[in-house]
Each structure stands twice: as C-alpha cells, then as structure tokens.
PDB file of N, CA and C in Angstrom:
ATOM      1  N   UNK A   1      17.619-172.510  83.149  1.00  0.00           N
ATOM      2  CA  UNK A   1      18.912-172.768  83.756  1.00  0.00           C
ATOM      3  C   UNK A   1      19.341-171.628  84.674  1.00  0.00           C
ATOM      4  N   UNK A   2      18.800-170.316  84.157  1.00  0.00           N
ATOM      5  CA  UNK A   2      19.337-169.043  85.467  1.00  0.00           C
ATOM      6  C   UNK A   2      18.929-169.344  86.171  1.00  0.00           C
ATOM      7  N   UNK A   3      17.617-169.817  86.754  1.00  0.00           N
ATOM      8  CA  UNK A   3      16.788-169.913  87.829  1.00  0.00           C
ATOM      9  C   UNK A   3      17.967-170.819  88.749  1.00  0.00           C
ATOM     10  N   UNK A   4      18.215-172.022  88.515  1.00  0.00           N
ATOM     11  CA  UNK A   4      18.486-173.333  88.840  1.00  0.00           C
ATOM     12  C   UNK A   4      19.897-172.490  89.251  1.00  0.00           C
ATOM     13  N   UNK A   5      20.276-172.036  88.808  1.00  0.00           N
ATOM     14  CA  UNK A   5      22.073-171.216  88.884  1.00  0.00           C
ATOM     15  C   UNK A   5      21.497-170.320  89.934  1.00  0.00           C
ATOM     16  N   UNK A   6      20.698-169.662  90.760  1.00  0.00           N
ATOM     17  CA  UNK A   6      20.350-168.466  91.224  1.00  0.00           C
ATOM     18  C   UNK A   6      20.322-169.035  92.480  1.00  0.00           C
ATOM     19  N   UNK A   7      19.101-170.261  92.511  1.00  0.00           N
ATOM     20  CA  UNK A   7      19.558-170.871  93.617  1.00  0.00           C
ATOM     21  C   UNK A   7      20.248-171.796  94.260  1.00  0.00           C
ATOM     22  N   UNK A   8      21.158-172.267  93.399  1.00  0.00           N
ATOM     23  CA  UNK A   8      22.350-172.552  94.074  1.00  0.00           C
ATOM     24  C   UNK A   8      23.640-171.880  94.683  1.00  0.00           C
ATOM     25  N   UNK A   9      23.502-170.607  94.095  1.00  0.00           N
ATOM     26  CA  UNK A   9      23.823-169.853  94.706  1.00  0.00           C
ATOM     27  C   UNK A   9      23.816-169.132  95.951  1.00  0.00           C
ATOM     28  N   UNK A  10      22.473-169.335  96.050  1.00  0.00           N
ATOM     29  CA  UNK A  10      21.584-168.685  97.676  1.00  0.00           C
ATOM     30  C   UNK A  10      21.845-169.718  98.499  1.00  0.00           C
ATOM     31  N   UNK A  11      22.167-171.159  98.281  1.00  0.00           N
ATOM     32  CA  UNK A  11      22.201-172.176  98.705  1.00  0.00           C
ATOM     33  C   UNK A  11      23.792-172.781  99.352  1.00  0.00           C
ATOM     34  N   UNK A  12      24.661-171.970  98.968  1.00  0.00           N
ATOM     35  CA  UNK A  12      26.033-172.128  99.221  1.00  0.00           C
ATOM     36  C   UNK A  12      26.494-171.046  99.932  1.00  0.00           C
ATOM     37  N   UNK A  13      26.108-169.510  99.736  1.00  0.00           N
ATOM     38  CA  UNK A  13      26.704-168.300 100.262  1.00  0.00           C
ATOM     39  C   UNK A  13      26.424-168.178 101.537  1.00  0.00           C
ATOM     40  N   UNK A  14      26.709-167.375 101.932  1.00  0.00           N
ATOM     41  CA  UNK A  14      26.696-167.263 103.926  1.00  0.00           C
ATOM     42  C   UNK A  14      25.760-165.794 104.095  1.00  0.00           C
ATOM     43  N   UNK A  15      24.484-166.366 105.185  1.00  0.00           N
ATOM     44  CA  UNK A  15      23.555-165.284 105.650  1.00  0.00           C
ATOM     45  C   UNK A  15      24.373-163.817 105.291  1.00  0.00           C
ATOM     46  N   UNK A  16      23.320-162.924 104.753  1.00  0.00           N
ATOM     47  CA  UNK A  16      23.897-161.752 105.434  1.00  0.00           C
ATOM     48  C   UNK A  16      23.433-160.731 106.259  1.00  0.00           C
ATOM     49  N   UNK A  17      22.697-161.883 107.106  1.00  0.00           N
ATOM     50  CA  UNK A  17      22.577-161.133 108.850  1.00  0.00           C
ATOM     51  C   UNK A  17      23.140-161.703 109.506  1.00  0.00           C
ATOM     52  N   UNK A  18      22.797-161.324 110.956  1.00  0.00           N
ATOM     53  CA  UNK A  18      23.447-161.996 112.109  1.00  0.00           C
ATOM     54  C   UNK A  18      22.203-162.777 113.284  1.00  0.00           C
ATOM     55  N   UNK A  19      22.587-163.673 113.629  1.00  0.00           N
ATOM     56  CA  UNK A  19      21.563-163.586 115.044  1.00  0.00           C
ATOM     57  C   UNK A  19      20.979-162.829 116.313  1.00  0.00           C
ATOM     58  N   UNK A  20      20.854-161.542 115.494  1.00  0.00           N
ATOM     59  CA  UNK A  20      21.007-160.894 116.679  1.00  0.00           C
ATOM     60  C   UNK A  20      19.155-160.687 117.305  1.00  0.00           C
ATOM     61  N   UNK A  21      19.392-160.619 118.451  1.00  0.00           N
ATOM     62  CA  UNK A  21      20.075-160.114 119.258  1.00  0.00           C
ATOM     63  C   UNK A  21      21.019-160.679 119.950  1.00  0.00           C
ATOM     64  N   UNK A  22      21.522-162.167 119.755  1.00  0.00           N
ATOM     65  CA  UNK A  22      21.935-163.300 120.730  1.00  0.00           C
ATOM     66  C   UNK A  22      23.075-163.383 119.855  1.00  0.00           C
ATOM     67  N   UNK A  23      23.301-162.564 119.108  1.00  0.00           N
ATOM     68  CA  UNK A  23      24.939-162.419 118.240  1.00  0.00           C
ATOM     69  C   UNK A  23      24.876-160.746 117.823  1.00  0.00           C
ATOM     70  N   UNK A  24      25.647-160.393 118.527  1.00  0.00           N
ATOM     71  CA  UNK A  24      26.206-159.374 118.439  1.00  0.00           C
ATOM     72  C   UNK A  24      27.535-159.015 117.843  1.00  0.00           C
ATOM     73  N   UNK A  25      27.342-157.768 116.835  1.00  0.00           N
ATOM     74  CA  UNK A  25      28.523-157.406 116.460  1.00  0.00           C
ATOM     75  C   UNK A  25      29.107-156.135 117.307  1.00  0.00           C
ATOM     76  N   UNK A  26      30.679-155.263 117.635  1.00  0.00           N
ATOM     77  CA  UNK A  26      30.936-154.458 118.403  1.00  0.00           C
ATOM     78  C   UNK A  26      30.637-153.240 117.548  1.00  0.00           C
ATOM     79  N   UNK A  27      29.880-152.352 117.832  1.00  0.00           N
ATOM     80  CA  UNK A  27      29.550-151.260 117.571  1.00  0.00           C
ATOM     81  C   UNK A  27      31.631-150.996 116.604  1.00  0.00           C
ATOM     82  N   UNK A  28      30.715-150.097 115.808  1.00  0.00           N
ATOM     83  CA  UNK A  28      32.393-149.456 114.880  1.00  0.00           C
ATOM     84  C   UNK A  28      32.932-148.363 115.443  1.00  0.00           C
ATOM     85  N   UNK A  29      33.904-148.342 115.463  1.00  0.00           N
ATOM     86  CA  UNK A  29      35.238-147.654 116.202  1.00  0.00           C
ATOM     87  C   UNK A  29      34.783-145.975 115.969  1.00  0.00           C
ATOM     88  N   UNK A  30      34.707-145.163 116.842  1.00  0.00           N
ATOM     89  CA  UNK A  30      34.256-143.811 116.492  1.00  0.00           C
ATOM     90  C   UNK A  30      32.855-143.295 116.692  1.00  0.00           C
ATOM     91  N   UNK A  31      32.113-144.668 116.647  1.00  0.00           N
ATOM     92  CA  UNK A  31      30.891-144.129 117.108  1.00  0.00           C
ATOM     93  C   UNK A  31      30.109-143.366 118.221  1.00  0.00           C
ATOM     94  N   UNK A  32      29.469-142.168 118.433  1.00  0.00           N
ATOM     95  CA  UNK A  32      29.121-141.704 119.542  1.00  0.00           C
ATOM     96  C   UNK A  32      27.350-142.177 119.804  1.00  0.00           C
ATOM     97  N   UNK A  33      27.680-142.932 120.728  1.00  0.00           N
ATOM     98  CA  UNK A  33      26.582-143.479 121.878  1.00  0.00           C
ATOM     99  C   UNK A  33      25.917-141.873 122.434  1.00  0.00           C
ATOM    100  N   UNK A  34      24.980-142.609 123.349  1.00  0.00           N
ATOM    101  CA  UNK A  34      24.147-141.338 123.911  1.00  0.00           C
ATOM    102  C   UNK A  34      24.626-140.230 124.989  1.00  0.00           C
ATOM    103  N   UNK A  35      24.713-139.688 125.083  1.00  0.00           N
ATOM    104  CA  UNK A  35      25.273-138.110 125.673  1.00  0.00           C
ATOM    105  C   UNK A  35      24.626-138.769 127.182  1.00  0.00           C
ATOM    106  N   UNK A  36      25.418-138.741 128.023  1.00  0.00           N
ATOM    107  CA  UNK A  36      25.706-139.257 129.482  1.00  0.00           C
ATOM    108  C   UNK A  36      26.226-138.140 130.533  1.00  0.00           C
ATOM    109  N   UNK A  37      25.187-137.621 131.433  1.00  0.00           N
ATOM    110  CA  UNK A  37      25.915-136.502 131.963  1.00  0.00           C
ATOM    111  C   UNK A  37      26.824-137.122 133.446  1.00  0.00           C
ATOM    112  N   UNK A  38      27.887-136.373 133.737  1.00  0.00           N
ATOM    113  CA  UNK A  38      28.762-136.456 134.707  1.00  0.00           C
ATOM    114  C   UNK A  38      28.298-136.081 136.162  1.00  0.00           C
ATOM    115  N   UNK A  39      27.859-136.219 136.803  1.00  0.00           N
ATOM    116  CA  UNK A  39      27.054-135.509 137.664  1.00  0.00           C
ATOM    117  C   UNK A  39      27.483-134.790 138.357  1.00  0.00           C
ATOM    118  N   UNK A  40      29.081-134.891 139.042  1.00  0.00           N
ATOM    119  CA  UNK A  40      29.450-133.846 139.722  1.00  0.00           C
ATOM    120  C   UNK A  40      30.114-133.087 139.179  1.00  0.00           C
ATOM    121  N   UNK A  41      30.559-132.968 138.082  1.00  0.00           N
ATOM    122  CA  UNK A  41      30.844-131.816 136.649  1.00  0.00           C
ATOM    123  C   UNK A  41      30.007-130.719 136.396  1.00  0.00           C
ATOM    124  N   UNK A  42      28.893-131.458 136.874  1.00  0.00           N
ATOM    125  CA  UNK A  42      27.928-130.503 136.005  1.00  0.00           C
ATOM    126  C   UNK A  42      27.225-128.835 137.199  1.00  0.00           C
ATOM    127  N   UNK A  43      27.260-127.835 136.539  1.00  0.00           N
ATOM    128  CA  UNK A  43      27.102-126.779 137.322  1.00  0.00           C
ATOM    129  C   UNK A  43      25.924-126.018 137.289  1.00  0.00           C
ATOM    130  N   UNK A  44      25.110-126.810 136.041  1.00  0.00           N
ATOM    131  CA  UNK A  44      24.099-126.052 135.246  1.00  0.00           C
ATOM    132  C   UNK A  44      24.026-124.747 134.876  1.00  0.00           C
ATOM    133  N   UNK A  45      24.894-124.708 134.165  1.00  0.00           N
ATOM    134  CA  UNK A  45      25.076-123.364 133.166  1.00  0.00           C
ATOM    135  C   UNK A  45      24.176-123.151 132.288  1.00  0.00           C
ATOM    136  N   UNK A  46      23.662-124.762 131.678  1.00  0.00           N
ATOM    137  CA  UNK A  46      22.652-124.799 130.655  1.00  0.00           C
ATOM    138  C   UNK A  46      22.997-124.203 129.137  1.00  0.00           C
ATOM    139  N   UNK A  47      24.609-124.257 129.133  1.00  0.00           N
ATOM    140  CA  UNK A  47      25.159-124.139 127.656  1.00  0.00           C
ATOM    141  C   UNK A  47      24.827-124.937 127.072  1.00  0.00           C
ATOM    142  N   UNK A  48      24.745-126.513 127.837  1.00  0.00           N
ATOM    143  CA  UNK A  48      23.997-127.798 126.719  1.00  0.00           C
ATOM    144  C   UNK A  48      22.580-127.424 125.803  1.00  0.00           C
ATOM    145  N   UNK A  49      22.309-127.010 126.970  1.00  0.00           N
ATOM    146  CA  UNK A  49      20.597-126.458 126.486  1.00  0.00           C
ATOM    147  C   UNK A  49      20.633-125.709 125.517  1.00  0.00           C
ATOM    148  N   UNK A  50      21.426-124.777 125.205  1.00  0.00           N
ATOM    149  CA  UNK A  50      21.330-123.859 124.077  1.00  0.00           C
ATOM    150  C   UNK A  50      21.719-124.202 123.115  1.00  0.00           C
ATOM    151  N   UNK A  51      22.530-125.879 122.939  1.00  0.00           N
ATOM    152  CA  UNK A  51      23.379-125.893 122.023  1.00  0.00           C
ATOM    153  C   UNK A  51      22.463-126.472 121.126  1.00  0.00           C
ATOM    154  N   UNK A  52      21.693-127.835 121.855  1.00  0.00           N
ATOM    155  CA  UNK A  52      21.254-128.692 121.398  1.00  0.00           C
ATOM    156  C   UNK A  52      19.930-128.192 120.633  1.00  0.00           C
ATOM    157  N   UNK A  53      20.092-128.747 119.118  1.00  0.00           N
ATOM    158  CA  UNK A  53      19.520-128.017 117.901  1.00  0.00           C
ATOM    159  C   UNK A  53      17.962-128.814 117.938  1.00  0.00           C
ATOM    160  N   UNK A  54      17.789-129.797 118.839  1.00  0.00           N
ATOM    161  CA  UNK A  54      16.553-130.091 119.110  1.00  0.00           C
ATOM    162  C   UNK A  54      15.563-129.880 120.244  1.00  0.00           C
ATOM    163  N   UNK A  55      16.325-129.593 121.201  1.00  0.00           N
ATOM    164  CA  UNK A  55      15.230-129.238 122.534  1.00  0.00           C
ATOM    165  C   UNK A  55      15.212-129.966 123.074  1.00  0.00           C
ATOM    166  N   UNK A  56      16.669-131.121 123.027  1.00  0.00           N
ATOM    167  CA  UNK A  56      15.928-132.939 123.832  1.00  0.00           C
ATOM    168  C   UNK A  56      16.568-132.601 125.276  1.00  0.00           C
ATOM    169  N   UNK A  57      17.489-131.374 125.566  1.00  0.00           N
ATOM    170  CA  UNK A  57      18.211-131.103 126.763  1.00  0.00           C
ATOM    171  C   UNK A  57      17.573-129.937 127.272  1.00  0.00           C
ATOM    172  N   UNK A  58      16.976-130.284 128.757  1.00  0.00           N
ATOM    173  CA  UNK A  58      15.874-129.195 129.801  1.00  0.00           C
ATOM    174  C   UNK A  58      16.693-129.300 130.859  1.00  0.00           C
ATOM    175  N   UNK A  59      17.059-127.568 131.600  1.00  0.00           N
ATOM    176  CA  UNK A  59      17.639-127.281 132.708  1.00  0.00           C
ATOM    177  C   UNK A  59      16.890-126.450 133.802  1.00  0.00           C
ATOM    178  N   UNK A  60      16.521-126.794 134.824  1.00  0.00           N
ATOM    179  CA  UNK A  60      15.399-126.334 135.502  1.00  0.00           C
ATOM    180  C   UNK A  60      16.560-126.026 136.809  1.00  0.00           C
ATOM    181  N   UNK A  61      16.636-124.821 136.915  1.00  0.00           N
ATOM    182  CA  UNK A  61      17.215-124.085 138.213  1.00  0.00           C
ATOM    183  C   UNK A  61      16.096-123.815 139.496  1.00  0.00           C
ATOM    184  N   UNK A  62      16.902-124.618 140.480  1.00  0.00           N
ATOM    185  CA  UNK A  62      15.897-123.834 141.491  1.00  0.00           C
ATOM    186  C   UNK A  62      16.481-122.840 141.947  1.00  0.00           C
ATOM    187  N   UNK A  63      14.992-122.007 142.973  1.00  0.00           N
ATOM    188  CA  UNK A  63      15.498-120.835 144.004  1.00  0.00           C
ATOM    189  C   UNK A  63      16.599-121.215 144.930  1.00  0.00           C
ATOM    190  N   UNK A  64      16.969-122.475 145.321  1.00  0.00           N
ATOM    191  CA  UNK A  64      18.010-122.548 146.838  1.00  0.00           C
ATOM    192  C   UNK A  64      19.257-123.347 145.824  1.00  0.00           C
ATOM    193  N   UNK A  65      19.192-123.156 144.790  1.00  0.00           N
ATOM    194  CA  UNK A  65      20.730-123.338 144.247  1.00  0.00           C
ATOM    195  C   UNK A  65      20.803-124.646 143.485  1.00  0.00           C
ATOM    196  N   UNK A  66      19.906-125.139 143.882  1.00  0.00           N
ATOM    197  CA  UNK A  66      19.604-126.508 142.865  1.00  0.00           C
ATOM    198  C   UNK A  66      18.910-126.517 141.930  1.00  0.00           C
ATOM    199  N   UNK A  67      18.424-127.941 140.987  1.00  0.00           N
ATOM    200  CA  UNK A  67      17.965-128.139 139.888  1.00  0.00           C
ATOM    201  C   UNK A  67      17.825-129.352 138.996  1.00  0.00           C
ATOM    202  N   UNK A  68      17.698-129.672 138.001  1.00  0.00           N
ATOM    203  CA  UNK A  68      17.721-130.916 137.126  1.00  0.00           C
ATOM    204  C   UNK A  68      17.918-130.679 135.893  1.00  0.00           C
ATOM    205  N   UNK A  69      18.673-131.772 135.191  1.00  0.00           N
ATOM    206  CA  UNK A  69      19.031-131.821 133.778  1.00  0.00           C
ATOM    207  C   UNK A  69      18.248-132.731 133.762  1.00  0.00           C
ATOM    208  N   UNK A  70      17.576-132.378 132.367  1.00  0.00           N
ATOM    209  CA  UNK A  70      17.109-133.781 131.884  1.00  0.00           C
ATOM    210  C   UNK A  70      17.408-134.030 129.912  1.00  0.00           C
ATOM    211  N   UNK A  71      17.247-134.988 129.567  1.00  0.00           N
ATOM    212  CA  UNK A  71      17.398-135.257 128.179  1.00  0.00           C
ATOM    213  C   UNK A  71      16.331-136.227 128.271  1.00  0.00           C
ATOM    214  N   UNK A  72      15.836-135.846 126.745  1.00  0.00           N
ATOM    215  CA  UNK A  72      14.920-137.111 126.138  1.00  0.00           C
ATOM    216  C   UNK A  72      15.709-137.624 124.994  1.00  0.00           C
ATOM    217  N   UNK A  73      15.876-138.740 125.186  1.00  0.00           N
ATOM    218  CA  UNK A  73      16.673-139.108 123.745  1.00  0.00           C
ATOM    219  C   UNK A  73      15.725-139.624 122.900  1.00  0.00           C
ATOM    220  N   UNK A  74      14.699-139.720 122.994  1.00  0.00           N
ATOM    221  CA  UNK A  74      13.863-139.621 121.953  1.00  0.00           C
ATOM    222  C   UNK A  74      13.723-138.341 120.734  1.00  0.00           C
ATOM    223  N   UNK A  75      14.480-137.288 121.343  1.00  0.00           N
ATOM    224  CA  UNK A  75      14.319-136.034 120.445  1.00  0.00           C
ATOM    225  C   UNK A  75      15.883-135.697 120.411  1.00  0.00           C
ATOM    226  N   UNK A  76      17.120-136.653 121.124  1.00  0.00           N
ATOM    227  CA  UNK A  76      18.117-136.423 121.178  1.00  0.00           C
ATOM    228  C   UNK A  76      18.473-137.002 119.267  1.00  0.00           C
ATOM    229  N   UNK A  77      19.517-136.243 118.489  1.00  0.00           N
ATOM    230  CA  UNK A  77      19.566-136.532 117.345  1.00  0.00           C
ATOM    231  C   UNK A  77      21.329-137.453 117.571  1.00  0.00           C
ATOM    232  N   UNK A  78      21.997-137.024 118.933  1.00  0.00           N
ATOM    233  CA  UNK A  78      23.155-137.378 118.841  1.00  0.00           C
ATOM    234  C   UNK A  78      24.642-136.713 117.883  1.00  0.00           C
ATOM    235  N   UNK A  79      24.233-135.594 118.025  1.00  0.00           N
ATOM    236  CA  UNK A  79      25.095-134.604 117.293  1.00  0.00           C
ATOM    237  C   UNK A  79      26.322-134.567 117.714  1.00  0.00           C
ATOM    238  N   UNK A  80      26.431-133.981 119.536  1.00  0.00           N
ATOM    239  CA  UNK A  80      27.637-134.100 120.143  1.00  0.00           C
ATOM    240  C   UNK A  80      27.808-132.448 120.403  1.00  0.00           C
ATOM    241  N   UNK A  81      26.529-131.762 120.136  1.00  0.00           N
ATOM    242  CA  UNK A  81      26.628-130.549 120.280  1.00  0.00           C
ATOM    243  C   UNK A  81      26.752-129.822 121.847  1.00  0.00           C
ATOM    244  N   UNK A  82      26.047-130.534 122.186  1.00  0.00           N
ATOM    245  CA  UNK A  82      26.146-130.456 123.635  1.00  0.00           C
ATOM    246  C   UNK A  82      27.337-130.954 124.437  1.00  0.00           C
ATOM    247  N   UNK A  83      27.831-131.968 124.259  1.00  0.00           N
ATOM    248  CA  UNK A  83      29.383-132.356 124.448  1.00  0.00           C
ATOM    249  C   UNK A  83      30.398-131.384 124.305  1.00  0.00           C
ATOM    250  N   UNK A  84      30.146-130.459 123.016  1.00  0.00           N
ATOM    251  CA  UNK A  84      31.187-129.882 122.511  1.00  0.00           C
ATOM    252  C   UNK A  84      30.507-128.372 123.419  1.00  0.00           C
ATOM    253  N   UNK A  85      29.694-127.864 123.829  1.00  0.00           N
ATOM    254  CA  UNK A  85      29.071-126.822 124.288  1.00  0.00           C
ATOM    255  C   UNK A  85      29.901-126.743 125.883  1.00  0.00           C
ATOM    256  N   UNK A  86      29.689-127.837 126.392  1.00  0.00           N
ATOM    257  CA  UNK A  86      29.764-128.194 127.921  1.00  0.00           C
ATOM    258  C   UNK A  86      31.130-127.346 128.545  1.00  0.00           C
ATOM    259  N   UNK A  87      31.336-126.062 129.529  1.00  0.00           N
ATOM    260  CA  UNK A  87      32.268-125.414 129.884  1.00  0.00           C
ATOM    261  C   UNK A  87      33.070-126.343 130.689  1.00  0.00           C
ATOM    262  N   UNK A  88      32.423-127.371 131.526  1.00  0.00           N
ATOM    263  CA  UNK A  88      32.416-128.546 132.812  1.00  0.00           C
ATOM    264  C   UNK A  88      33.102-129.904 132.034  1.00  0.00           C
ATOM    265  N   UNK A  89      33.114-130.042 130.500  1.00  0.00           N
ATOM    266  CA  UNK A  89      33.469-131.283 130.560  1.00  0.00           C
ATOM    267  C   UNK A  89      32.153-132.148 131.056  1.00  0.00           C
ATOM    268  N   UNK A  90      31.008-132.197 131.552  1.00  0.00           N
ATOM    269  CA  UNK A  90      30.339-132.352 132.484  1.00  0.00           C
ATOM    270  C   UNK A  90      29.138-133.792 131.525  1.00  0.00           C
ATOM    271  N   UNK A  91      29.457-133.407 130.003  1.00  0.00           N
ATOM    272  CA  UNK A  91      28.450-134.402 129.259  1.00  0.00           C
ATOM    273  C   UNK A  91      29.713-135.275 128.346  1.00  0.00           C
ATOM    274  N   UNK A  92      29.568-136.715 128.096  1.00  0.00           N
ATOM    275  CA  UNK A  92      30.534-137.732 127.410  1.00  0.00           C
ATOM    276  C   UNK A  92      29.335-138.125 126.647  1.00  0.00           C
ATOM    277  N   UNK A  93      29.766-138.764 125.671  1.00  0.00           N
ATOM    278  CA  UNK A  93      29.438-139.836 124.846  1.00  0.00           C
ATOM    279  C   UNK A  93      29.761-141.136 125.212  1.00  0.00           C
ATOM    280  N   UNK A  94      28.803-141.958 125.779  1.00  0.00           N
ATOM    281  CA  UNK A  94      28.338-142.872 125.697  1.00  0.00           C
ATOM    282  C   UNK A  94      28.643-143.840 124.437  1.00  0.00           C
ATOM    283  N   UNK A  95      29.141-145.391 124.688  1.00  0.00           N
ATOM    284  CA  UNK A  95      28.794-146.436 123.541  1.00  0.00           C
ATOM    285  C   UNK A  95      27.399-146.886 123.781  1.00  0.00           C
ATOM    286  N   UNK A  96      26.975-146.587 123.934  1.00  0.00           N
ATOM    287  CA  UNK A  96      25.471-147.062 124.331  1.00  0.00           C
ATOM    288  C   UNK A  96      24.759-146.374 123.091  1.00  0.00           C
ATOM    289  N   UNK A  97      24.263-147.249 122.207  1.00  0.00           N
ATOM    290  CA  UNK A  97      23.514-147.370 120.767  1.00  0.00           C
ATOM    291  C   UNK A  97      22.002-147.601 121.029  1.00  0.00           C
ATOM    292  N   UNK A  98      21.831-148.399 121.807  1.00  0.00           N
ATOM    293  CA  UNK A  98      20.672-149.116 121.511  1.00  0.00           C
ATOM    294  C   UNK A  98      19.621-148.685 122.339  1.00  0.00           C
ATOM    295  N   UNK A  99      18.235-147.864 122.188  1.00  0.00           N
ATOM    296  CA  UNK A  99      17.996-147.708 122.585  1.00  0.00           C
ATOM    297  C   UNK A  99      16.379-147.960 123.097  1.00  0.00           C
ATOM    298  N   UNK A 100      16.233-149.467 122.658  1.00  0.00           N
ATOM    299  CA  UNK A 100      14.279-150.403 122.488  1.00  0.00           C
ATOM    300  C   UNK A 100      13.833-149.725 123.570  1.00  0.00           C
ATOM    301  N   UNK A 101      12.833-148.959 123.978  1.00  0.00           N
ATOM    302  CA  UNK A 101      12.490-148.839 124.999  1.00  0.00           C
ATOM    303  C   UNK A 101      10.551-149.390 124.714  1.00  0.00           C
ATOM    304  N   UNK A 102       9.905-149.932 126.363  1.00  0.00           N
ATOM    305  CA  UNK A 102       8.362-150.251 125.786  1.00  0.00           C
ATOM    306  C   UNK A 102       7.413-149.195 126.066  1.00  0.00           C
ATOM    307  N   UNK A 103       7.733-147.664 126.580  1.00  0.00           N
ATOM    308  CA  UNK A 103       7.330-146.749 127.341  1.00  0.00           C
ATOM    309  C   UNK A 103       7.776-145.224 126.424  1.00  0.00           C
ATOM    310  N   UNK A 104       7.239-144.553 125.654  1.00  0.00           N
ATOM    311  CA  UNK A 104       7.807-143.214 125.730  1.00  0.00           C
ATOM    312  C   UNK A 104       8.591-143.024 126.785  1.00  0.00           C
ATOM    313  N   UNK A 105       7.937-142.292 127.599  1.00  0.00           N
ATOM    314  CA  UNK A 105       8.883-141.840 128.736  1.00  0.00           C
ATOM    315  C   UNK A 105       9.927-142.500 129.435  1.00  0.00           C
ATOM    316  N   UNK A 106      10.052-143.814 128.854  1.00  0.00           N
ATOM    317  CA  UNK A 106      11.396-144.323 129.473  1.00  0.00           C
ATOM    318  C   UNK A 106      12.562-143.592 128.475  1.00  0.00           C
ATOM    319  N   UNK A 107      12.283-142.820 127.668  1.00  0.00           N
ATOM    320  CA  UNK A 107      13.312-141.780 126.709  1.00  0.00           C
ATOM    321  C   UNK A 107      14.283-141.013 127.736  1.00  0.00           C
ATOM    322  N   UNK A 108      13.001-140.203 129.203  1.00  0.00           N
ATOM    323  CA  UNK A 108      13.695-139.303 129.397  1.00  0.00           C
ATOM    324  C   UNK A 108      14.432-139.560 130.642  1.00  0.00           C
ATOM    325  N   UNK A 109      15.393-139.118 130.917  1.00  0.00           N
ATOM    326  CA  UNK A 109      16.285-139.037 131.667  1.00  0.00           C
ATOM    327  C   UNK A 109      16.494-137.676 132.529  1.00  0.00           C
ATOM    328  N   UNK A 110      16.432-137.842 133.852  1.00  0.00           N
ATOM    329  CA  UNK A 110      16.522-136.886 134.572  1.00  0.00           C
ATOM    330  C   UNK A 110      17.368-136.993 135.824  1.00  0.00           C
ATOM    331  N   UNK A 111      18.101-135.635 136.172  1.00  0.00           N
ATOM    332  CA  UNK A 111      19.078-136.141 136.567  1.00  0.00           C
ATOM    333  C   UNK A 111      19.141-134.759 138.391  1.00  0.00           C
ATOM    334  N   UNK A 112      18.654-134.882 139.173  1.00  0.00           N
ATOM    335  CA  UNK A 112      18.200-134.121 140.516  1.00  0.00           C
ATOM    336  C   UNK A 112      19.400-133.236 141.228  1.00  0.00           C
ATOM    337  N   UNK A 113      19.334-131.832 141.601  1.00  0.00           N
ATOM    338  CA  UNK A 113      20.831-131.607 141.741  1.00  0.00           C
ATOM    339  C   UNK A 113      20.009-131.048 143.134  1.00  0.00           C
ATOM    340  N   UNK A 114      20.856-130.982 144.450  1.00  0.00           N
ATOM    341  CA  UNK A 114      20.749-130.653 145.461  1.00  0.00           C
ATOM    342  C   UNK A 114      20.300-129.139 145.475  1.00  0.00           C
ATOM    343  N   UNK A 115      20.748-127.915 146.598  1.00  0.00           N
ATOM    344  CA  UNK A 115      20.838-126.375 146.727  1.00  0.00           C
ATOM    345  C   UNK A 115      22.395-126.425 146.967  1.00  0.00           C
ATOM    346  N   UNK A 116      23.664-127.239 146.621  1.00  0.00           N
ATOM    347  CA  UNK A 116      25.149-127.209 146.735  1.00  0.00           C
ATOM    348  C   UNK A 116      24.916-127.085 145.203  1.00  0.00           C
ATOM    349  N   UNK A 117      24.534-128.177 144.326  1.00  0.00           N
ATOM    350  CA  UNK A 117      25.100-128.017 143.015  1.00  0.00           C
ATOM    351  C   UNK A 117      25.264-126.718 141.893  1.00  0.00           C
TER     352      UNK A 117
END
C-alpha cells in the first residue's frame, strides 16, 4: 500500500523544475552578474588586477599611452573585488548569469584602449 500511496503522490504534485531554457525564472534580487567594464571610466590603473584573488583580470599598458583590459570569466569567481577596488567606478556588475559558452576562449574578454586612454 506505501508503494501505491507514493505514487499517487508523484502523480498529483507539480514538477519541481522548470522548462528551461524556454521558461525562465528572473534571476533573485541582489545577485551579482559578471563584472562589465565601463570603457570610458576606465584609466588603467590596474587596481582591478591586484584585487582580483584569481588572476581572471590582465592589464597590458602600452608605450604611447594605451592598452587592454581583459577578463576571463572562466577564472572570474565573481567576488566583486574588483568592483569594489576600481578608483574610476570604471567596473559594474552585470545581471548577466549565464554563461554556456562552445569555445574556451569565448571566456575571455578583451577590451582595446587607444594612446588617449
């Protein structure tokens, strides 16, 4: 009789997933998405770089005044350390969660600064 009681049970209650990907729920209130840099904020000081406790943030200065940020969020842990580092204001948090990619290197993100920036 438990058996017979067990699944009627399974048989009346409501999934507890969703359809997703084609049903989506809204990410929960507070959550920090991926670290998004500002581009004309940014001065490359490279305080991000020092902050970030994994190494996923690289600042490459050139000789004529320019350079590139880059992040891999593959090694990004999403701390907010770098957010909170930033003198510029220059890095946000992102709602952006999700991150399937079919490529390693579609992780990294790089971001080209002139000899003005």
């Amino acid at each position: 009789m438990g058996m017979i009681r067990s699944l009627l049970k399974l048989a009346v209650s409501k999934p507890a997933t969703i359809g997703y990907p084609n049903q989506m729920t809204p990410p929960e209130r507070g959550i920090r998405g991926t670290p998004v840099l500002i581009l004309d904020r940014c001065d490359l000081t490279a305080a991000c770089e020092a902050a970030c406790p994994t190494g996923a943030i690289q600042i490459a200065k050139g000789e004529s005044g320019g350079g590139s940020w880059q992040i891999d969020y593959g090694g990004c842990i999403f701390c907010g350390a770098c957010i909170q580092a930033c003198p510029e204001a220059a890095i946000v948090a992102s709602d952006a969660f999700e991150l399937a990619i079919r490529r390693r290197e579609d992780a990294i993100v790089t971001h080209t600064f002139g000899g003005g920036a």
